[in-house]
PDB file of N, CA and C in Angstrom:
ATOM      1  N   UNK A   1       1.835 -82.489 -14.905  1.00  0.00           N
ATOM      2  CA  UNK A   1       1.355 -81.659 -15.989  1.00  0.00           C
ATOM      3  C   UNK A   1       2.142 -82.008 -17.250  1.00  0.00           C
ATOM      4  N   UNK A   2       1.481 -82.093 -18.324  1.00  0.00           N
ATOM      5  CA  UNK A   2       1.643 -82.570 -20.009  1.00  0.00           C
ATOM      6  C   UNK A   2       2.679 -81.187 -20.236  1.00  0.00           C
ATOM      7  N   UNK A   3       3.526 -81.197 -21.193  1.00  0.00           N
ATOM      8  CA  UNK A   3       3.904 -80.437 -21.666  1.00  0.00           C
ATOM      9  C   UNK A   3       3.237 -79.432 -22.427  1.00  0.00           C
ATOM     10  N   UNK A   4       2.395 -80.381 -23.236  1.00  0.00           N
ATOM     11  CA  UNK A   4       1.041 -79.528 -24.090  1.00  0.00           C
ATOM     12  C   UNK A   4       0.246 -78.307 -23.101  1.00  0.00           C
ATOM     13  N   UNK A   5       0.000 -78.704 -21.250  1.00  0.00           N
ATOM     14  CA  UNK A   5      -0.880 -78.315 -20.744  1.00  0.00           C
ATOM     15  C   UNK A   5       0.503 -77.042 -19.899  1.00  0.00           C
ATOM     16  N   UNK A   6       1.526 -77.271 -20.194  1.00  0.00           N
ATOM     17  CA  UNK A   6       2.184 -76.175 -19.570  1.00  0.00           C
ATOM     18  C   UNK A   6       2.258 -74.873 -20.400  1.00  0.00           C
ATOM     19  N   UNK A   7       2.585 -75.111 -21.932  1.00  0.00           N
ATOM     20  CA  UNK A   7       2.797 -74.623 -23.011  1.00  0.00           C
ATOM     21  C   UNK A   7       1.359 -74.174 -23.259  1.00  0.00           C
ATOM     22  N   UNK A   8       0.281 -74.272 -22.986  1.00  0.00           N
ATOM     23  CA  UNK A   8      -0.876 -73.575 -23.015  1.00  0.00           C
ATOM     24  C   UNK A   8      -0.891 -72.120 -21.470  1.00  0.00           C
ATOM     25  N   UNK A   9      -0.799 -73.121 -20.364  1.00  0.00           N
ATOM     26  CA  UNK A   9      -0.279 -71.909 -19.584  1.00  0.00           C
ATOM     27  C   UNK A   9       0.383 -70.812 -19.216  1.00  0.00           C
ATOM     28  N   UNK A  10       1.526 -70.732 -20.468  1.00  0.00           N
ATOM     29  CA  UNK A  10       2.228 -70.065 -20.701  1.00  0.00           C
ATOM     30  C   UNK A  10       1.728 -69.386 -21.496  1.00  0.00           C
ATOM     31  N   UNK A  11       0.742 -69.303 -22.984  1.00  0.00           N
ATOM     32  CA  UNK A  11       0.329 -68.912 -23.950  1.00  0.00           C
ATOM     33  C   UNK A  11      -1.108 -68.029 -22.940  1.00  0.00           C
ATOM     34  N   UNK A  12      -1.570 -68.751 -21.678  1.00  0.00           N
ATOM     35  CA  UNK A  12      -2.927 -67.695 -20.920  1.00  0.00           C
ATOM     36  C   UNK A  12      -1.516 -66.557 -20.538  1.00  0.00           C
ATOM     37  N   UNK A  13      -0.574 -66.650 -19.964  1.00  0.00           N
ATOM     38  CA  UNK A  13       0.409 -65.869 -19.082  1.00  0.00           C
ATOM     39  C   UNK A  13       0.500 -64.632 -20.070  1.00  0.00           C
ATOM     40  N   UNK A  14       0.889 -65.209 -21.153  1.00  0.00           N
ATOM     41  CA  UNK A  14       1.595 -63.978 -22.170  1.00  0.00           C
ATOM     42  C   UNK A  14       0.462 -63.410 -22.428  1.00  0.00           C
ATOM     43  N   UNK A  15      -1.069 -63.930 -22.766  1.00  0.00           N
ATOM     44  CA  UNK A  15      -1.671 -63.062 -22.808  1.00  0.00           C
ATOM     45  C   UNK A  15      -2.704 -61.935 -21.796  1.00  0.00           C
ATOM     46  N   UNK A  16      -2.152 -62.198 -20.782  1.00  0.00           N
ATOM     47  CA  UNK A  16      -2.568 -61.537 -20.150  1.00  0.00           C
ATOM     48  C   UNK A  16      -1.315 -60.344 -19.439  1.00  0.00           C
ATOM     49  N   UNK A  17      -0.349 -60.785 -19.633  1.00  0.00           N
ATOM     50  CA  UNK A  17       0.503 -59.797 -19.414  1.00  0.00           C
ATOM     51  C   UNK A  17       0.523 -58.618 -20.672  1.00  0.00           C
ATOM     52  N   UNK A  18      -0.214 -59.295 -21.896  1.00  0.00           N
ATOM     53  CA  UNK A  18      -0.230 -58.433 -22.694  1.00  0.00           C
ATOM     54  C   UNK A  18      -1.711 -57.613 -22.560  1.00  0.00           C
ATOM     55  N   UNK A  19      -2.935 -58.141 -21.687  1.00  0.00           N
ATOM     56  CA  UNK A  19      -3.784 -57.244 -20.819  1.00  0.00           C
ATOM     57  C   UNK A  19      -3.475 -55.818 -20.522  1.00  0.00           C
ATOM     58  N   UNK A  20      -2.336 -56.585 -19.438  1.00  0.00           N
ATOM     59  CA  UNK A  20      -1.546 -55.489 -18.684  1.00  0.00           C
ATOM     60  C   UNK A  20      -0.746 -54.122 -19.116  1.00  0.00           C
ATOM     61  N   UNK A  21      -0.308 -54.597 -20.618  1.00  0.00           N
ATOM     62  CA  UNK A  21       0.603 -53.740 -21.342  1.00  0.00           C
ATOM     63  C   UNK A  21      -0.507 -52.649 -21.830  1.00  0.00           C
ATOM     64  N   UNK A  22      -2.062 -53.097 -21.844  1.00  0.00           N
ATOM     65  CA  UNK A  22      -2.489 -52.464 -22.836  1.00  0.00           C
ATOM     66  C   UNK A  22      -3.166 -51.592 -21.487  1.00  0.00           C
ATOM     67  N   UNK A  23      -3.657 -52.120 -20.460  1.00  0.00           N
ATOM     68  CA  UNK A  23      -3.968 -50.946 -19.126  1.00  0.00           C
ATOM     69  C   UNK A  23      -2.931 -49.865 -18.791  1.00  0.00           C
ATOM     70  N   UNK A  24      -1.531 -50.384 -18.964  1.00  0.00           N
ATOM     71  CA  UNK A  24      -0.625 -49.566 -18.861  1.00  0.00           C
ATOM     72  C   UNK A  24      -0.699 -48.345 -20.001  1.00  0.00           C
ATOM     73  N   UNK A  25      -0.622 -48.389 -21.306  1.00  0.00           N
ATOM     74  CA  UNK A  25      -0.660 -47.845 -21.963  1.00  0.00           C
ATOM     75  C   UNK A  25      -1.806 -46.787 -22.029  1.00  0.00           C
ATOM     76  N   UNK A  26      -3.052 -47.689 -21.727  1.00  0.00           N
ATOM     77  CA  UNK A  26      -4.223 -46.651 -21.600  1.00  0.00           C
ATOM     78  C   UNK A  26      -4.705 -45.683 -20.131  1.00  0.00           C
ATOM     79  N   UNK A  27      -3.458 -46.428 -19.124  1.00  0.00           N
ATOM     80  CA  UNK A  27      -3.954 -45.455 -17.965  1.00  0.00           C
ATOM     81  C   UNK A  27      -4.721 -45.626 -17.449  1.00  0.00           C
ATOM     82  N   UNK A  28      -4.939 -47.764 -17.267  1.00  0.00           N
ATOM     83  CA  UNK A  28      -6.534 -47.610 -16.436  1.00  0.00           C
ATOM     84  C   UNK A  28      -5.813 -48.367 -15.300  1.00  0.00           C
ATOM     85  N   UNK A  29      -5.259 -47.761 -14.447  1.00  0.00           N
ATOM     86  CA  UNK A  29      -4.931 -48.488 -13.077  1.00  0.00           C
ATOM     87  C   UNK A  29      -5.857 -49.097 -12.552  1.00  0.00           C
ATOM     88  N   UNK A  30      -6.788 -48.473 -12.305  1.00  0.00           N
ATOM     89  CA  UNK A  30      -7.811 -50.069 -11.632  1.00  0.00           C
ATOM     90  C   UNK A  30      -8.201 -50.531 -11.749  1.00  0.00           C
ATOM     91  N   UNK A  31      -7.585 -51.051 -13.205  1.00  0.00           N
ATOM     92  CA  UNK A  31      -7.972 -52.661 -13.259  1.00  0.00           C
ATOM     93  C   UNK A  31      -6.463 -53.437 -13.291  1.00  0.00           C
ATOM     94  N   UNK A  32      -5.135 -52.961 -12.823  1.00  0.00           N
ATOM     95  CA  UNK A  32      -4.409 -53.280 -12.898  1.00  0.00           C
ATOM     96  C   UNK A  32      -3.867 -54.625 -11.279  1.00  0.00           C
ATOM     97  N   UNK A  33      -4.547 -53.956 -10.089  1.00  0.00           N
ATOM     98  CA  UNK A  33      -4.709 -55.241  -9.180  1.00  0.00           C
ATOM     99  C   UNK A  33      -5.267 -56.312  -9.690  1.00  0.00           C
ATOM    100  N   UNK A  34      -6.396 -56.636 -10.171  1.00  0.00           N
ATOM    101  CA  UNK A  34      -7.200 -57.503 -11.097  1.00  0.00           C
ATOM    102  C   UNK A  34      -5.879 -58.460 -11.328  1.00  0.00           C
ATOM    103  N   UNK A  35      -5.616 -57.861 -12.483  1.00  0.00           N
ATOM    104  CA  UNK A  35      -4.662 -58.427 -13.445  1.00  0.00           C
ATOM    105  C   UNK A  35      -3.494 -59.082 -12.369  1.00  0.00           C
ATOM    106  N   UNK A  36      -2.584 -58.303 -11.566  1.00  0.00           N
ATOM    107  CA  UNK A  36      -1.750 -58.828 -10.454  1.00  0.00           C
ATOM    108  C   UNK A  36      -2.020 -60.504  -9.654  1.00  0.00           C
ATOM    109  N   UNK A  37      -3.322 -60.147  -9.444  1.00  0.00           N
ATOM    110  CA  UNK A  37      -3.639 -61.290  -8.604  1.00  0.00           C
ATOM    111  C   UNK A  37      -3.363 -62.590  -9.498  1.00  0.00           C
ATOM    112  N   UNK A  38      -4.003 -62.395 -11.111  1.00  0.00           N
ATOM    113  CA  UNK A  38      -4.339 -63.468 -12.011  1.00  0.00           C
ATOM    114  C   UNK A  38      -3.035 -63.930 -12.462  1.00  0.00           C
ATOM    115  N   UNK A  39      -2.038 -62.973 -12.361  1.00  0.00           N
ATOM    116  CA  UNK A  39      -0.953 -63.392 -12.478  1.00  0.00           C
ATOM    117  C   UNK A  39       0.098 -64.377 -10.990  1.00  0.00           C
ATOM    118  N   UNK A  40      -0.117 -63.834 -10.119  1.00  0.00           N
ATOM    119  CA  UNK A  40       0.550 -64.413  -8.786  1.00  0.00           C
ATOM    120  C   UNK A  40      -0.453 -65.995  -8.777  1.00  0.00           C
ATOM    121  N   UNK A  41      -1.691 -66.015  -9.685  1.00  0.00           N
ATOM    122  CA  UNK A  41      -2.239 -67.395  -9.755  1.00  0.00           C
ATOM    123  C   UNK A  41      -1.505 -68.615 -10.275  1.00  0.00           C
ATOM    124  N   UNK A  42      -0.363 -67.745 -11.266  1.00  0.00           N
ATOM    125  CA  UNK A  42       0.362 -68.510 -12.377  1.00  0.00           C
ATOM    126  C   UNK A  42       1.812 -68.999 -11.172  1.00  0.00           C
ATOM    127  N   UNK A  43       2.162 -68.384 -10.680  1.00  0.00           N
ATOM    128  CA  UNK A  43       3.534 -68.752  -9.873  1.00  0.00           C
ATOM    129  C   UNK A  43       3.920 -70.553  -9.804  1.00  0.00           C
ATOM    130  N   UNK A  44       2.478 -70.852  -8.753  1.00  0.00           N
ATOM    131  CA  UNK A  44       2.982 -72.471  -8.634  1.00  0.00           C
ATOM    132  C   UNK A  44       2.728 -73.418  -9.755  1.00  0.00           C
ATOM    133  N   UNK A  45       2.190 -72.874 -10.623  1.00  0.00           N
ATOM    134  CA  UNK A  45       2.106 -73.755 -11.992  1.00  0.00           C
ATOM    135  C   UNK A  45       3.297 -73.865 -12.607  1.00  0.00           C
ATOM    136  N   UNK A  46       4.301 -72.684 -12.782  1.00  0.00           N
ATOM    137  CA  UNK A  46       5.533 -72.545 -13.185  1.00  0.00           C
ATOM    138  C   UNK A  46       6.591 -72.799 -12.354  1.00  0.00           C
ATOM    139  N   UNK A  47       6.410 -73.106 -10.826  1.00  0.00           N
ATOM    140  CA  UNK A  47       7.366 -73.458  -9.925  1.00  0.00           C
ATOM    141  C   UNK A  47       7.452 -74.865  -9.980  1.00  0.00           C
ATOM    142  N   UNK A  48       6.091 -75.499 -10.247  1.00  0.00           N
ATOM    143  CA  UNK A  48       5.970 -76.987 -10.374  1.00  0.00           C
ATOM    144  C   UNK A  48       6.478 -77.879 -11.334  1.00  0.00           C
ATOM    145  N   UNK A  49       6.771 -77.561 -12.155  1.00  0.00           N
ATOM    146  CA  UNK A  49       6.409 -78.104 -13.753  1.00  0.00           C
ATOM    147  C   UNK A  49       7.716 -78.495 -13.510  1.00  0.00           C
ATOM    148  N   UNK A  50       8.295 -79.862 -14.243  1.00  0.00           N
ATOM    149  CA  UNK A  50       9.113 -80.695 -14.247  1.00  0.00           C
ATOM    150  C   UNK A  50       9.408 -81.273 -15.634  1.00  0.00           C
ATOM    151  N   UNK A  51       8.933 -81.003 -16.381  1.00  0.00           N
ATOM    152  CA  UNK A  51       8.808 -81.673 -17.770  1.00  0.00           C
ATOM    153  C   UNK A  51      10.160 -80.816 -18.267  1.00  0.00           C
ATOM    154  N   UNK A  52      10.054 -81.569 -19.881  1.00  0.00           N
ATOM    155  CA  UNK A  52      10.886 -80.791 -20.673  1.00  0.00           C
ATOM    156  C   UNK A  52      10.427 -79.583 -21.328  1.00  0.00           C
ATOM    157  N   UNK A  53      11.461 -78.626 -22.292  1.00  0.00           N
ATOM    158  CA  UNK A  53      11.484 -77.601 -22.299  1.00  0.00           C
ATOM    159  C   UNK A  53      11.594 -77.663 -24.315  1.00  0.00           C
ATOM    160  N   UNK A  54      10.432 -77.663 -24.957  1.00  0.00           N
ATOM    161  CA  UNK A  54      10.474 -78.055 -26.119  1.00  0.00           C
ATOM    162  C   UNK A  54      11.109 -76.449 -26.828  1.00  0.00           C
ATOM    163  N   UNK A  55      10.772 -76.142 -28.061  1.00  0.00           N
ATOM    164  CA  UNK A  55      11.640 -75.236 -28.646  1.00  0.00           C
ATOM    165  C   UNK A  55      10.314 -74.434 -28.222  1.00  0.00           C
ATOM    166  N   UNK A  56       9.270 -74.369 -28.586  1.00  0.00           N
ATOM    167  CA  UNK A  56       7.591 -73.868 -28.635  1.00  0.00           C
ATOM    168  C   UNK A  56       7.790 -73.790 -27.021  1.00  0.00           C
ATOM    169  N   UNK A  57       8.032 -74.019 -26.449  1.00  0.00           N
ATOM    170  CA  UNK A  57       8.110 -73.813 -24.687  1.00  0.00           C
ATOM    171  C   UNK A  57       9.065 -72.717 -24.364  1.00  0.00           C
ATOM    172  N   UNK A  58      10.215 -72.812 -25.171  1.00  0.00           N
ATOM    173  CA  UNK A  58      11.264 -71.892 -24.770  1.00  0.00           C
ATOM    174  C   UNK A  58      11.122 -70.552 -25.218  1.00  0.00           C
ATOM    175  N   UNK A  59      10.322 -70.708 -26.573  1.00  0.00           N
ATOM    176  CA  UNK A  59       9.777 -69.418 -27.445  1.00  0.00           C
ATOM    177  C   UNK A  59       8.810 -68.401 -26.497  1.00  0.00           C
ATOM    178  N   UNK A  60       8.197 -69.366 -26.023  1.00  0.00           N
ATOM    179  CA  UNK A  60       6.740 -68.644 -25.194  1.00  0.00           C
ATOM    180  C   UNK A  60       7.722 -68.122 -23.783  1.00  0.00           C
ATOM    181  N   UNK A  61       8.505 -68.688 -23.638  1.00  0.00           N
ATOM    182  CA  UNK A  61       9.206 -68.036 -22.343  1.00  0.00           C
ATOM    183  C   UNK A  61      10.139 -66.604 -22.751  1.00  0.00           C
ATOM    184  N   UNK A  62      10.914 -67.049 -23.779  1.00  0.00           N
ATOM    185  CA  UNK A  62      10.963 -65.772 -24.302  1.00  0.00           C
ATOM    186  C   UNK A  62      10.316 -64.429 -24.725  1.00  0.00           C
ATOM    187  N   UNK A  63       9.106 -64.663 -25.093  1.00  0.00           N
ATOM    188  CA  UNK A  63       8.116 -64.325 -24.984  1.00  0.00           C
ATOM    189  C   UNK A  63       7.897 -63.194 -23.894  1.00  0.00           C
ATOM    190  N   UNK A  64       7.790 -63.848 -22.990  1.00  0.00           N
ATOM    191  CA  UNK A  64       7.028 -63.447 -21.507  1.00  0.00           C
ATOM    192  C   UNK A  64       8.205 -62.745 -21.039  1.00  0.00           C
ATOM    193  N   UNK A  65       9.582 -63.141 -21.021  1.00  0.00           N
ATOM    194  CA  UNK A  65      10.674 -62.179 -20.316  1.00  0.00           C
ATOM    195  C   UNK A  65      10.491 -60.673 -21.131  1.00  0.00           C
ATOM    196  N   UNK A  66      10.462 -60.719 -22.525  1.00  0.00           N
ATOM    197  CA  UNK A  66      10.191 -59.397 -23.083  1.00  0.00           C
ATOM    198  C   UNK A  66       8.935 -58.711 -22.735  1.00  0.00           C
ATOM    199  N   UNK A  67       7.833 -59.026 -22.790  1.00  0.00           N
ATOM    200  CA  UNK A  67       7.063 -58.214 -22.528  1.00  0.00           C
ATOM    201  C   UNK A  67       7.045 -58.224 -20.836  1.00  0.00           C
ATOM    202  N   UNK A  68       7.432 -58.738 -19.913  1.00  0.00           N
ATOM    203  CA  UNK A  68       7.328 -58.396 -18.632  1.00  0.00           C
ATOM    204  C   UNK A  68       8.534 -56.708 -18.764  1.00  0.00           C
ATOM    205  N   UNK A  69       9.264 -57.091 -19.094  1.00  0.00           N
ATOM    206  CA  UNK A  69      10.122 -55.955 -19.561  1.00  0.00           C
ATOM    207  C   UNK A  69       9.926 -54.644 -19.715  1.00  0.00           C
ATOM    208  N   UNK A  70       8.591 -54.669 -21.119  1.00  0.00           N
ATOM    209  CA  UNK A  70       8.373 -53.553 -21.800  1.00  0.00           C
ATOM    210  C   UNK A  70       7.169 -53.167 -20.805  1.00  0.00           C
ATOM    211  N   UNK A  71       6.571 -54.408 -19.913  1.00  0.00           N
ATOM    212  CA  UNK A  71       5.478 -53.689 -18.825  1.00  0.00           C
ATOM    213  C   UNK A  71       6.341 -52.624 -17.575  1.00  0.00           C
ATOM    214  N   UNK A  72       7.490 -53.967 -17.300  1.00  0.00           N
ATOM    215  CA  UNK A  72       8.202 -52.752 -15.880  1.00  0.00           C
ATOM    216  C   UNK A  72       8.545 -51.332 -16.814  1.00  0.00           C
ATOM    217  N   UNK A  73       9.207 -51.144 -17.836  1.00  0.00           N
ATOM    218  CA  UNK A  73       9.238 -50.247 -18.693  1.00  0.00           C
ATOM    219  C   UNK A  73       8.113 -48.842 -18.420  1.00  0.00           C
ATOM    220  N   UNK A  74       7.184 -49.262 -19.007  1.00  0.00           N
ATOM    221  CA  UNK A  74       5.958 -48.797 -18.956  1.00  0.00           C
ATOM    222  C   UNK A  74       5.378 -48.476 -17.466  1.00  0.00           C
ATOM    223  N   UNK A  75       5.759 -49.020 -16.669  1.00  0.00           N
ATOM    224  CA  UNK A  75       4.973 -49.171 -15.477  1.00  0.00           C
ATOM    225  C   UNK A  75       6.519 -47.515 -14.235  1.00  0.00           C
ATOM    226  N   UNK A  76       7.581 -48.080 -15.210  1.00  0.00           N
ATOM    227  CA  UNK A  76       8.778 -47.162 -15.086  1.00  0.00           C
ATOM    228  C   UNK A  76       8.015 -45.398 -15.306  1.00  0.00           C
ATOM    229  N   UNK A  77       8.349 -45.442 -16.447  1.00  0.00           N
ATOM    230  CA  UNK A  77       7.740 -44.204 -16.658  1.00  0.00           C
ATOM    231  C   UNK A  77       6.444 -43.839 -16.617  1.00  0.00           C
ATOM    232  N   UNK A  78       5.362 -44.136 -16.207  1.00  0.00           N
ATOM    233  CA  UNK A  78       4.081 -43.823 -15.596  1.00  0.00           C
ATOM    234  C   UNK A  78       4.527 -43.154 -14.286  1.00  0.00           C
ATOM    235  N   UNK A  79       5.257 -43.985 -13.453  1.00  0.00           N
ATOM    236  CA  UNK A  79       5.290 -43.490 -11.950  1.00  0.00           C
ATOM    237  C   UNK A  79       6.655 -42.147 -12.225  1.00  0.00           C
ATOM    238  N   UNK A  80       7.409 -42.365 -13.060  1.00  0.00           N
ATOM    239  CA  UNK A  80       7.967 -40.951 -13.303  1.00  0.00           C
ATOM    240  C   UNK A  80       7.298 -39.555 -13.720  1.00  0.00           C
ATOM    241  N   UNK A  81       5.978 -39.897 -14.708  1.00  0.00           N
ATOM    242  CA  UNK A  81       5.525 -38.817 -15.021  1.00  0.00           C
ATOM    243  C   UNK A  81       4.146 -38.548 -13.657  1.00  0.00           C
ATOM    244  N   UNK A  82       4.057 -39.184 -13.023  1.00  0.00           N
ATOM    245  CA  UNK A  82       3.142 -38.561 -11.866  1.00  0.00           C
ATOM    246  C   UNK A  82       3.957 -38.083 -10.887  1.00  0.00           C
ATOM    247  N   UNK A  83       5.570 -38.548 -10.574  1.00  0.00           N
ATOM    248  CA  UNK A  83       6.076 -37.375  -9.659  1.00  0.00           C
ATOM    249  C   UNK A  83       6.666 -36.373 -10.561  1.00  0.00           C
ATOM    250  N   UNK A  84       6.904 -36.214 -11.426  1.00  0.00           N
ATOM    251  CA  UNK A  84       7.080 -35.187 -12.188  1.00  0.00           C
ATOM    252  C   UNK A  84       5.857 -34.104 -11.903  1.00  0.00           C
ATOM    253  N   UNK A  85       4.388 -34.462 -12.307  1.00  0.00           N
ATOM    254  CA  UNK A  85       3.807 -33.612 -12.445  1.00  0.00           C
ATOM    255  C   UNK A  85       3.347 -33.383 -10.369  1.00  0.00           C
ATOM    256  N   UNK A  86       3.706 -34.068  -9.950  1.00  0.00           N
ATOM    257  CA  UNK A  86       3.157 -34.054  -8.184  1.00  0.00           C
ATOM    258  C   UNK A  86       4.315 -32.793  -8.183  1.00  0.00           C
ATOM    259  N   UNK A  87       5.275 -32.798  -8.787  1.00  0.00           N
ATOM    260  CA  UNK A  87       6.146 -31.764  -8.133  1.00  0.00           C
ATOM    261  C   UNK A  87       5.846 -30.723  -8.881  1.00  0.00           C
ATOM    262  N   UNK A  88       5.522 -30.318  -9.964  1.00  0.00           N
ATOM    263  CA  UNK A  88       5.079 -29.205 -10.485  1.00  0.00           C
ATOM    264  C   UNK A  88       4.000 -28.321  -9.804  1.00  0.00           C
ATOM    265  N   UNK A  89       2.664 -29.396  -9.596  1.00  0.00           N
ATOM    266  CA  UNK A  89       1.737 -29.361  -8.471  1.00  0.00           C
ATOM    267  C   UNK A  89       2.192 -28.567  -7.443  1.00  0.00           C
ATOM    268  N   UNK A  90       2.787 -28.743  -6.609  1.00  0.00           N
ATOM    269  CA  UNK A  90       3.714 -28.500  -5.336  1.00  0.00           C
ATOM    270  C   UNK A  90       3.961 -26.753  -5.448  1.00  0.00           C
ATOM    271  N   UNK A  91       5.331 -27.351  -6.492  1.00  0.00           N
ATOM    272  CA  UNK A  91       5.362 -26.156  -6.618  1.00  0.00           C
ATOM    273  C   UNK A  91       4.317 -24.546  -6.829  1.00  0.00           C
ATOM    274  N   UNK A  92       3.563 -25.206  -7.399  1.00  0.00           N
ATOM    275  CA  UNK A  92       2.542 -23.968  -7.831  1.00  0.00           C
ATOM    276  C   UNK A  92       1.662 -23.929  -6.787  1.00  0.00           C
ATOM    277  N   UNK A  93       1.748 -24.401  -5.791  1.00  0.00           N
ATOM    278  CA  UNK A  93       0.740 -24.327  -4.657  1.00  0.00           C
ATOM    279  C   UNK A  93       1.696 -23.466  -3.983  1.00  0.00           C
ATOM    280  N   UNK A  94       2.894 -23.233  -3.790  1.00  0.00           N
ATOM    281  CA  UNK A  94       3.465 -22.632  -2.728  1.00  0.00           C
ATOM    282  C   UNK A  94       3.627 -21.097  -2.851  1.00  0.00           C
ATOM    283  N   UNK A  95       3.080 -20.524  -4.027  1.00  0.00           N
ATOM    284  CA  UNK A  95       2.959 -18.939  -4.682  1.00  0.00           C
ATOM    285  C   UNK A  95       1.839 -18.458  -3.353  1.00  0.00           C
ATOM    286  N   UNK A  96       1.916 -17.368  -2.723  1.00  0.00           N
ATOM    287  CA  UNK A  96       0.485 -16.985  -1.822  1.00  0.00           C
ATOM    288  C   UNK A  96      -0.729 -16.727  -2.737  1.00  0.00           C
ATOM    289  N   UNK A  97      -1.746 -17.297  -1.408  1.00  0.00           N
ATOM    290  CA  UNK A  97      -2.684 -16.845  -1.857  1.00  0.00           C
ATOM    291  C   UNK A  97      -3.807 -16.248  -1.918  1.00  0.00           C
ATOM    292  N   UNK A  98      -3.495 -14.850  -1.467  1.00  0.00           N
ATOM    293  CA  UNK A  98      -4.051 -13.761  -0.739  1.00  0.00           C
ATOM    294  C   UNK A  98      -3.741 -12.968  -2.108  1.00  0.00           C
ATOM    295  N   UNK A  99      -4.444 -13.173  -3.276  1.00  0.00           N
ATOM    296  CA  UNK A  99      -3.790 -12.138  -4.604  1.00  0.00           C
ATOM    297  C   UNK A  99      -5.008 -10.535  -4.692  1.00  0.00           C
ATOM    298  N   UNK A 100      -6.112 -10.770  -3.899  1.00  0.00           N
ATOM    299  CA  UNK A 100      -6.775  -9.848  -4.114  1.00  0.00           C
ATOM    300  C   UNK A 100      -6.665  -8.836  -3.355  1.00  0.00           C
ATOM    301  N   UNK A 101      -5.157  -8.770  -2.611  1.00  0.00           N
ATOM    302  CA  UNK A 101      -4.973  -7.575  -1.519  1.00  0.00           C
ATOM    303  C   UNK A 101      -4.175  -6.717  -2.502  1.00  0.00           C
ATOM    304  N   UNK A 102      -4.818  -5.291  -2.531  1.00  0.00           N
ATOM    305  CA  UNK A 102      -4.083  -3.965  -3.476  1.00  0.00           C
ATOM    306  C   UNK A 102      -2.743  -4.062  -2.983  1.00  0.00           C
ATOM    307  N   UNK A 103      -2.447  -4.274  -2.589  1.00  0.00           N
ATOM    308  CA  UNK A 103      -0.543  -4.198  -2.107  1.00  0.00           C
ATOM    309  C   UNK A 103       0.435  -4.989  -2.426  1.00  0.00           C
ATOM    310  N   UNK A 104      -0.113  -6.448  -2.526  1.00  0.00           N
ATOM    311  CA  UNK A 104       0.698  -7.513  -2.892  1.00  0.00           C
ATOM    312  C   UNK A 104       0.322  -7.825  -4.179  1.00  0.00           C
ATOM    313  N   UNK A 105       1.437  -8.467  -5.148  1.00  0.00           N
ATOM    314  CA  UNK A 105       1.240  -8.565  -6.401  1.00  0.00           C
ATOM    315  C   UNK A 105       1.334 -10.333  -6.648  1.00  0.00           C
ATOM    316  N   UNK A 106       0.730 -10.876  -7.205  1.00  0.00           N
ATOM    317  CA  UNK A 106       1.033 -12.351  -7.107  1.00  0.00           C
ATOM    318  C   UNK A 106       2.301 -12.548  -8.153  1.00  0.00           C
ATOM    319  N   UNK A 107       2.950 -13.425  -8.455  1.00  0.00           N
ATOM    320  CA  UNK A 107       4.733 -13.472  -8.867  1.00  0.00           C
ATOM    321  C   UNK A 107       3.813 -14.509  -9.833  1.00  0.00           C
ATOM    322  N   UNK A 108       4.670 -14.346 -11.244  1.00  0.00           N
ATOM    323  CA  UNK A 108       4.063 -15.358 -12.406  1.00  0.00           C
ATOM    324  C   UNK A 108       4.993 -16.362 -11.782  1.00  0.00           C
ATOM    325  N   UNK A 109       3.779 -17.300 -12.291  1.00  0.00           N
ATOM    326  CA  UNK A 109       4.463 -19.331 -11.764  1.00  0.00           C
ATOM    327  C   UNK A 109       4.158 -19.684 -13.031  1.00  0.00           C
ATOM    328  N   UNK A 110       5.075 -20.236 -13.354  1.00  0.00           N
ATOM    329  CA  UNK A 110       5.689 -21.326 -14.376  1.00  0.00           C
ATOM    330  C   UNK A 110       4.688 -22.455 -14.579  1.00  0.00           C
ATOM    331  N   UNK A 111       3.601 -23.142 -15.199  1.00  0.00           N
ATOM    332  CA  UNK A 111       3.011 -24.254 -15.213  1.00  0.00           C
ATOM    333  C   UNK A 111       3.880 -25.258 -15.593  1.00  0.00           C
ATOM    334  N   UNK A 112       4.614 -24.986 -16.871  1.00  0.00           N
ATOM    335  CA  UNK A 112       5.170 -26.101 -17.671  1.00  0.00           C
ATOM    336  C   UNK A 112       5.998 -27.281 -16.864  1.00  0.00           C
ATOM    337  N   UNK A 113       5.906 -28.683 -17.183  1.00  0.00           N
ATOM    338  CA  UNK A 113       5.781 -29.887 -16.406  1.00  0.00           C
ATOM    339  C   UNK A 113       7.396 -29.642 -16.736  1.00  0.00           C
ATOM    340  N   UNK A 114       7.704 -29.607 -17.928  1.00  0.00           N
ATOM    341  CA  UNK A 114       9.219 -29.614 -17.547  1.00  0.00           C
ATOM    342  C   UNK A 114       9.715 -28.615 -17.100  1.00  0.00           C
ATOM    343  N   UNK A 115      10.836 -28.383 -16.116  1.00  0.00           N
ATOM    344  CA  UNK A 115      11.987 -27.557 -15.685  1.00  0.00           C
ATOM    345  C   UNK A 115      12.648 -27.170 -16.591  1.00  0.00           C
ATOM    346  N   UNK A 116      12.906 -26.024 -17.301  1.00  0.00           N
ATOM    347  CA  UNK A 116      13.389 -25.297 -18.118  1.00  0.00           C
ATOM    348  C   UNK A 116      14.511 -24.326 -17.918  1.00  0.00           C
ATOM    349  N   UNK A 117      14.496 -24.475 -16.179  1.00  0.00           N
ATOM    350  CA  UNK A 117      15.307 -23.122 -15.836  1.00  0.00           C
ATOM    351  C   UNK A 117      16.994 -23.652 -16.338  1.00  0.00           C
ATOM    352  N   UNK A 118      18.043 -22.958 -16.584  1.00  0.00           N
ATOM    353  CA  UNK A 118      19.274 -23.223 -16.450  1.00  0.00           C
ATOM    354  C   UNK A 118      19.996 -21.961 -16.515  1.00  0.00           C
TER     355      UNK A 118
END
């Protein structure tokens, strides 16, 4: 492989990791396997390559370490704010729920996602 033809492969990589940044951002997980696969396509192209490493080669690699970054980033706090809210969930399921018996009073539950108590 040409240097020209690696340095283009690198330029499909970044942009599709920048795909990824933008599913992340918008919350469309399924199309995010999609994207996975097209990427694990790229592996032996970049395991292979033997050539040199021009300045425009090193840029685009730089490139790609940052935004893989700002994706685990992103991909970080997504899965924080769904156990965040799974546990809020939780919680508010565990109040009874038998509220229409004259005797028992149902106990106010807290919705708010953050924990406030101290």
């Amino acid at each position: 492989m040409t240097e020209r033809e690696f340095e283009r492969q690198l330029q499909q990589f970044l942009r599709l990791l920048q795909k990824e940044k933008t599913c992340l951002i918008k919350n469309q997980a399924e199309k995010l396997p999609e994207l996975v696969e097209k990427k694990n396509a790229f592996v032996p192209v970049f395991s292979t390559y033997e050539g040199t490493l021009s300045v425009a080669i090193k840029e685009l690699i730089r490139q790609i370490q940052v935004q893989q970054a700002e994706n685990l980033l992103l991909t970080e706090q997504a899965i924080s704010f769904q156990t965040v809210l799974m546990d809020a969930v939780k919680e508010n399921i565990k109040t009874p729920a038998n509220t229409y018996s004259k005797y028992q009073e149902k106990q106010a539950v807290s919705t708010a996602i953050i924990d406030q108590k101290m």
